[in-house]
N, C-alpha and C. Protein backbone atom coordinates (compact mmCIF):
# COMPACT_ATOMS: atom_id res chain seq x y z
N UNK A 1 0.85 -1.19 0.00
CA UNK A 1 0.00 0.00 0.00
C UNK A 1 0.89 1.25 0.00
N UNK A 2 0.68 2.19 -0.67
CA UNK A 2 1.27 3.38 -0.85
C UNK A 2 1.45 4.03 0.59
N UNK A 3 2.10 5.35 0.48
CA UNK A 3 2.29 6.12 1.64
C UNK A 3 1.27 7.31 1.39
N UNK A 4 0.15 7.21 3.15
CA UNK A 4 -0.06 8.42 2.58
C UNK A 4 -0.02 10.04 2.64
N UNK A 5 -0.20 10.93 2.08
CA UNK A 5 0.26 12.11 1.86
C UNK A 5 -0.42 12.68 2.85
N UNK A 6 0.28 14.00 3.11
CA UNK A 6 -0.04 15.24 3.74
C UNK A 6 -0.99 15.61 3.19
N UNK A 7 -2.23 16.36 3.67
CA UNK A 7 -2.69 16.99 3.22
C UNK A 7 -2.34 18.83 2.84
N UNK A 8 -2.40 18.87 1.85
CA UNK A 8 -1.30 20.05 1.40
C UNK A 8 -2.02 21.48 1.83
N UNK A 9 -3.02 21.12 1.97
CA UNK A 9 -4.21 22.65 2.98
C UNK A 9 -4.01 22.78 4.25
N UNK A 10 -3.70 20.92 4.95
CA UNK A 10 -3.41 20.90 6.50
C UNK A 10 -2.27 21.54 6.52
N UNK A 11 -1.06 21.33 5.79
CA UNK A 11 0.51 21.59 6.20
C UNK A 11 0.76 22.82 6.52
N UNK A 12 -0.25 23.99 5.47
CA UNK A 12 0.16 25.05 5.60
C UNK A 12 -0.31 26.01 6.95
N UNK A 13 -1.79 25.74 7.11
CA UNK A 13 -2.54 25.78 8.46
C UNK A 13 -2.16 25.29 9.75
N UNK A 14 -1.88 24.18 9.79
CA UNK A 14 -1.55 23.62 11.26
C UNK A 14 0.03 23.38 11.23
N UNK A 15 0.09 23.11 12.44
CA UNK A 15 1.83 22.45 13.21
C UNK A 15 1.31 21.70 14.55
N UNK A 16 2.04 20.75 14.56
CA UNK A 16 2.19 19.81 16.15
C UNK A 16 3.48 20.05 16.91
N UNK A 17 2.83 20.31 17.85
CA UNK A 17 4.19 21.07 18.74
C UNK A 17 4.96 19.19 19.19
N UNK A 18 5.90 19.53 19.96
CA UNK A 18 6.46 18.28 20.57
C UNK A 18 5.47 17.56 21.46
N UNK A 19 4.87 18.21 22.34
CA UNK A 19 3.90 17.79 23.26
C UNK A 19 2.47 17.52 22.62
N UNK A 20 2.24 17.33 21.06
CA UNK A 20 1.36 16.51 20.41
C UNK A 20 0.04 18.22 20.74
N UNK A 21 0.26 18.95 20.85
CA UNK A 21 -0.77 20.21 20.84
C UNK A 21 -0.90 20.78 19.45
N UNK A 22 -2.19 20.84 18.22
CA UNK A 22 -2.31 21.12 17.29
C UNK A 22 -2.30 22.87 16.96
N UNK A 23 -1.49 23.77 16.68
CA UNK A 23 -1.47 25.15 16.87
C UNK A 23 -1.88 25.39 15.38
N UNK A 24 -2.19 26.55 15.43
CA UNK A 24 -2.60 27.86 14.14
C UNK A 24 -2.49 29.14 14.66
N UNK A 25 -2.67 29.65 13.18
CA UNK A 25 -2.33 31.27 13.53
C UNK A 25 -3.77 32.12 13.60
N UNK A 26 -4.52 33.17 14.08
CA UNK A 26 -5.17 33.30 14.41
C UNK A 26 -6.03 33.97 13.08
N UNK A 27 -7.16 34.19 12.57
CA UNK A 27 -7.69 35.03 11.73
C UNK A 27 -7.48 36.58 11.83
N UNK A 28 -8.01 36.81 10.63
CA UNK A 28 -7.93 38.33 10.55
C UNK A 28 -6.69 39.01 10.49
N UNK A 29 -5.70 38.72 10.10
CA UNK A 29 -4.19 39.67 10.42
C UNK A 29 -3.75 39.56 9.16
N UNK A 30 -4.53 39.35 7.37
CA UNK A 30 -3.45 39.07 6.37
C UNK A 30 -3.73 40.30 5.71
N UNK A 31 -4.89 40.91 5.36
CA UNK A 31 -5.55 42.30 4.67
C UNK A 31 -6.49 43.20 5.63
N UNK A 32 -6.21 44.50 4.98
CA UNK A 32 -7.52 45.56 5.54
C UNK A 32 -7.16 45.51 6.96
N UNK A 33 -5.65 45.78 7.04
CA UNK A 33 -5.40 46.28 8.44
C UNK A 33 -5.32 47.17 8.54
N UNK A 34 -5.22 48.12 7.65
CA UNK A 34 -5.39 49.90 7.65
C UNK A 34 -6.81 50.19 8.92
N UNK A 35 -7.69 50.13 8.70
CA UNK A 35 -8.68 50.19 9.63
C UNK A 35 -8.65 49.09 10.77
N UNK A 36 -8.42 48.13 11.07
CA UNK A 36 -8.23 47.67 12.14
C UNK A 36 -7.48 48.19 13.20
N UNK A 37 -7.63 48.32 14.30
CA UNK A 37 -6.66 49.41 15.59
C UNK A 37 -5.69 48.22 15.87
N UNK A 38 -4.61 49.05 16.46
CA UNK A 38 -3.33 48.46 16.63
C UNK A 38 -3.28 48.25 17.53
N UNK A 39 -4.09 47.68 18.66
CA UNK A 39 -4.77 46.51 20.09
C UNK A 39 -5.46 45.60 19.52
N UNK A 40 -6.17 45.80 18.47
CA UNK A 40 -6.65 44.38 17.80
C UNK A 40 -5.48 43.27 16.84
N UNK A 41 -4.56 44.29 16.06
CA UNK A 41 -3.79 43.47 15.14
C UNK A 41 -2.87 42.83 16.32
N UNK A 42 -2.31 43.72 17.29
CA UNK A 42 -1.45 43.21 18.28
C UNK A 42 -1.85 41.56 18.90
N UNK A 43 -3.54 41.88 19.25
CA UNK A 43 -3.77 40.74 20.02
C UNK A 43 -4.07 39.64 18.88
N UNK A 44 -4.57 39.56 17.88
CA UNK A 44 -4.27 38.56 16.83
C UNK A 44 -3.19 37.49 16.45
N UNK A 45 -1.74 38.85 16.86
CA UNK A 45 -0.41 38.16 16.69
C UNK A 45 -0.06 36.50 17.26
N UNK A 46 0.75 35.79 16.98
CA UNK A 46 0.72 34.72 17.51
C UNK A 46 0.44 33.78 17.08
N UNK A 47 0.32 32.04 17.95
CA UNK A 47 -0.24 31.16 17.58
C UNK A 47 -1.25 30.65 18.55
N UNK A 48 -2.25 30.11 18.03
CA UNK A 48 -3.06 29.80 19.81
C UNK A 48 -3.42 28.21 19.09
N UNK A 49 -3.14 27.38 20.80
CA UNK A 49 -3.99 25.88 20.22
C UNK A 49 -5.27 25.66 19.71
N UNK A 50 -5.72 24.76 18.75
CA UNK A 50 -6.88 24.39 17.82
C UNK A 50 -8.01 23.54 19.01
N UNK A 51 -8.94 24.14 18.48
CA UNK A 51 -10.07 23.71 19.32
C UNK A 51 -10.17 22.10 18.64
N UNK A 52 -11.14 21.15 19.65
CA UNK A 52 -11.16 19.77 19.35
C UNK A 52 -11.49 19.50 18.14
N UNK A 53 -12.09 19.99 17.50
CA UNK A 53 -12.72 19.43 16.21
C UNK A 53 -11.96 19.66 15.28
N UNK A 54 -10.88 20.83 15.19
CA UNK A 54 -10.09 20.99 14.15
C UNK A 54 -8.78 20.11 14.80
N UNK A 55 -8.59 20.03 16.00
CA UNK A 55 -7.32 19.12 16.25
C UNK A 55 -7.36 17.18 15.70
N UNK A 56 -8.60 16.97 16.03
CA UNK A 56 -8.97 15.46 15.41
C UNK A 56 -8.46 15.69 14.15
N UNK A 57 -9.33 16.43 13.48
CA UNK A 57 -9.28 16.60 11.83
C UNK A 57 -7.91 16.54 11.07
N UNK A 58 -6.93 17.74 11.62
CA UNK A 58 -5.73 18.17 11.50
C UNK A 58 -4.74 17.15 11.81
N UNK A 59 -5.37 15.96 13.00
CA UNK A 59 -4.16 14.80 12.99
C UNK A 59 -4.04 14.02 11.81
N UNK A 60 -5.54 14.18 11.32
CA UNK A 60 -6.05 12.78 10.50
C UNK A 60 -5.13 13.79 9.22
N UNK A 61 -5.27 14.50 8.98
CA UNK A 61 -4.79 15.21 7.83
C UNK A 61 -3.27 15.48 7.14
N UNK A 62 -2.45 15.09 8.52
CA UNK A 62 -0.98 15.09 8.82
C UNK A 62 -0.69 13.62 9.18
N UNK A 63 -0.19 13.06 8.60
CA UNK A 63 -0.16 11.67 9.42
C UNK A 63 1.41 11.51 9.26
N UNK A 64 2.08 12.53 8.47
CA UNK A 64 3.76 12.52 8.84
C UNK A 64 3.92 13.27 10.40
N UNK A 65 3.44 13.82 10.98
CA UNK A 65 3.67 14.60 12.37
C UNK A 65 3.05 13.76 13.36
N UNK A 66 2.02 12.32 12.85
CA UNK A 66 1.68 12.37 13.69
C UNK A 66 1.95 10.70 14.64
């Protein structure tokens, strides 16, 4: 049986930290930050862990990380 692939939408979206925690980067921070205040883009910054339903999904989707 073949090997199978990454999903190439998961790879770019998610990461598994060492301690198996599924992270992303938060919405809203890529366009039309001219009007957004600079306490909102600030608190956007970052990575925060994936809620359950996208962490299941995101394992199944990565199966080299996982």
């Amino acid at each position: 049986m073949p090997k199978m692939k990454t999903h190439s939408g998961a790879k770019k979206r998610f990461r598994v930290t060492g301690s198996g925690k599924v992270m992303h980067e938060r919405t809203g921070k890529r366009h039309l930050l001219e009007h957004k205040s600079s306490r909102l883009t600030r608190r956007l910054t970052g990575d925060v862990e994936a809620k359950a339903p996208n962490t299941r999904r995101s394992k199944y989707d990565e199966p080299i990380s996982s």
